[in-house]
C-alpha atoms as a PDB file:
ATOM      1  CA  UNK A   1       0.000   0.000   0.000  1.00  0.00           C
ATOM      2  CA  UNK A   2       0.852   3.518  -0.751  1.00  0.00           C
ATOM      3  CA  UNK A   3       1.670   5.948   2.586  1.00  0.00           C
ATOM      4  CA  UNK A   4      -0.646   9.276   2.209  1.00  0.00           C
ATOM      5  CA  UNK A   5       1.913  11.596   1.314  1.00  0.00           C
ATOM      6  CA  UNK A   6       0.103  14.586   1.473  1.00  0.00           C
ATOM      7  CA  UNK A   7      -1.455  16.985  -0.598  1.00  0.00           C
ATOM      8  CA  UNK A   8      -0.945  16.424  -4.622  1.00  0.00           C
ATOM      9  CA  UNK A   9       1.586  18.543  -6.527  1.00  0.00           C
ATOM     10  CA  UNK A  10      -0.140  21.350  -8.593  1.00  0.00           C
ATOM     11  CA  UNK A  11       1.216  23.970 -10.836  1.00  0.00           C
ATOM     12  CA  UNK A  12       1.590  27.160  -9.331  1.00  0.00           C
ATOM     13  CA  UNK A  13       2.548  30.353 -12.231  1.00  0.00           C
ATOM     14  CA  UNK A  14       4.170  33.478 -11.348  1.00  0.00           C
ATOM     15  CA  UNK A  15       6.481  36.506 -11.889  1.00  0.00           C
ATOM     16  CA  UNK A  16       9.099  38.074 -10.023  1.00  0.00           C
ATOM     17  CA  UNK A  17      10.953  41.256 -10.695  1.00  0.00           C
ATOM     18  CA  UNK A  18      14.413  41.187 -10.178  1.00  0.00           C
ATOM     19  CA  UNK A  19      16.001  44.789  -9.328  1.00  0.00           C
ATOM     20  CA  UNK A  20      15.020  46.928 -12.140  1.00  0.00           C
ATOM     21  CA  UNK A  21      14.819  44.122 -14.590  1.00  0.00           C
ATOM     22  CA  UNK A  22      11.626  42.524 -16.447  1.00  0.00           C
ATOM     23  CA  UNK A  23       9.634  40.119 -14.739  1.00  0.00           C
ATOM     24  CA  UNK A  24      10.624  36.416 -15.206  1.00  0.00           C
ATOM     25  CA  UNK A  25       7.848  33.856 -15.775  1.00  0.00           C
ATOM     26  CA  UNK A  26       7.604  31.141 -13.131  1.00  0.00           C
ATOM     27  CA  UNK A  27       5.814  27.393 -13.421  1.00  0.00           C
ATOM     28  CA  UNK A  28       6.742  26.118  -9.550  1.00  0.00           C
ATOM     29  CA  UNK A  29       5.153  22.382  -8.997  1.00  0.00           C
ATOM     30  CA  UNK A  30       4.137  21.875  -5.435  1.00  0.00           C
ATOM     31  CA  UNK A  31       2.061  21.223  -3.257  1.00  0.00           C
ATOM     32  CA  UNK A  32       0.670  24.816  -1.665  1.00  0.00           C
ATOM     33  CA  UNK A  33       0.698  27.895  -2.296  1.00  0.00           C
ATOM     34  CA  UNK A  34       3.584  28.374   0.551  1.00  0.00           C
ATOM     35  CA  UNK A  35       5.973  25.449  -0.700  1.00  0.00           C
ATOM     36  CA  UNK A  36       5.835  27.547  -3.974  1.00  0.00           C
ATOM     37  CA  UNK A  37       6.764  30.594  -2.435  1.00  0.00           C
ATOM     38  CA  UNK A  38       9.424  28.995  -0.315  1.00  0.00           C
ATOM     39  CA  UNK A  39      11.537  27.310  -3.837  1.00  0.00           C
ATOM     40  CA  UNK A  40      10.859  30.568  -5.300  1.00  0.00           C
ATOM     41  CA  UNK A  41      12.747  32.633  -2.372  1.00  0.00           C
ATOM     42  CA  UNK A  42      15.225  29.438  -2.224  1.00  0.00           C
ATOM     43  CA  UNK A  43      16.220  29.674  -5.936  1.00  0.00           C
ATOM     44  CA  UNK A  44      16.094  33.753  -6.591  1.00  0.00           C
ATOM     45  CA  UNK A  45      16.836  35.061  -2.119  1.00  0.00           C
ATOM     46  CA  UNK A  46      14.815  37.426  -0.730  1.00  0.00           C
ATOM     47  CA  UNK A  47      13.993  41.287  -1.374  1.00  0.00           C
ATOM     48  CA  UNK A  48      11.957  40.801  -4.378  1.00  0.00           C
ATOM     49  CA  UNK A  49       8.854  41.407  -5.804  1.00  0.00           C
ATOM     50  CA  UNK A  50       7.279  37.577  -6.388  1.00  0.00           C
ATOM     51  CA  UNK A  51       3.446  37.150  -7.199  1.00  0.00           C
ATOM     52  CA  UNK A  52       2.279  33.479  -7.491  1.00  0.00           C
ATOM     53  CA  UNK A  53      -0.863  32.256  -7.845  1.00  0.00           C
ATOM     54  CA  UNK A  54      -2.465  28.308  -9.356  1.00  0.00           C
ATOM     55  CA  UNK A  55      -4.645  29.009 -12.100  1.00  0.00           C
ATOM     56  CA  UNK A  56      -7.382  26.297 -10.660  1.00  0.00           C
ATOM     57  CA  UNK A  57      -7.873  28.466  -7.347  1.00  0.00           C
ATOM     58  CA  UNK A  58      -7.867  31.602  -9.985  1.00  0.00           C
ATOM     59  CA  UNK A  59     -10.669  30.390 -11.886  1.00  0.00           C
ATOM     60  CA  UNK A  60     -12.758  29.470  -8.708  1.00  0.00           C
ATOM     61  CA  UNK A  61     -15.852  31.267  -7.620  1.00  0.00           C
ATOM     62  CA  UNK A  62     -15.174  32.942  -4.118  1.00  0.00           C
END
């Protein structure tokens, strides 16, 4: 049998601006919205502008 290993990976999309450079396109598999964030902030540090969001929870009535 299979151990529950949590939630299932999604695609998250995003941009973050770098300094004074163009935003960079992001596609971050994981599985919340934080994990994102955190490889995000892992691969690029901190200080920067970083907007993430997964298009499912986008499209979803509130």
């Amino acid at each position: 049998m299979n151990a529950d290993k949590g939630p299932p990976m999604r695609e998250y999309a995003g941009l973050i601006w770098i300094e004074d450079k163009p935003g960079i396109r992001l596609r971050i598999l994981a599985r919340s919205l934080d994990e994102a964030w955190s490889r995000v902030i892992e691969e690029y540090g901190e200080g920067h502008v970083i907007s993430i969001w997964n298009e499912e929870d986008a499209s979803s009535a509130r």
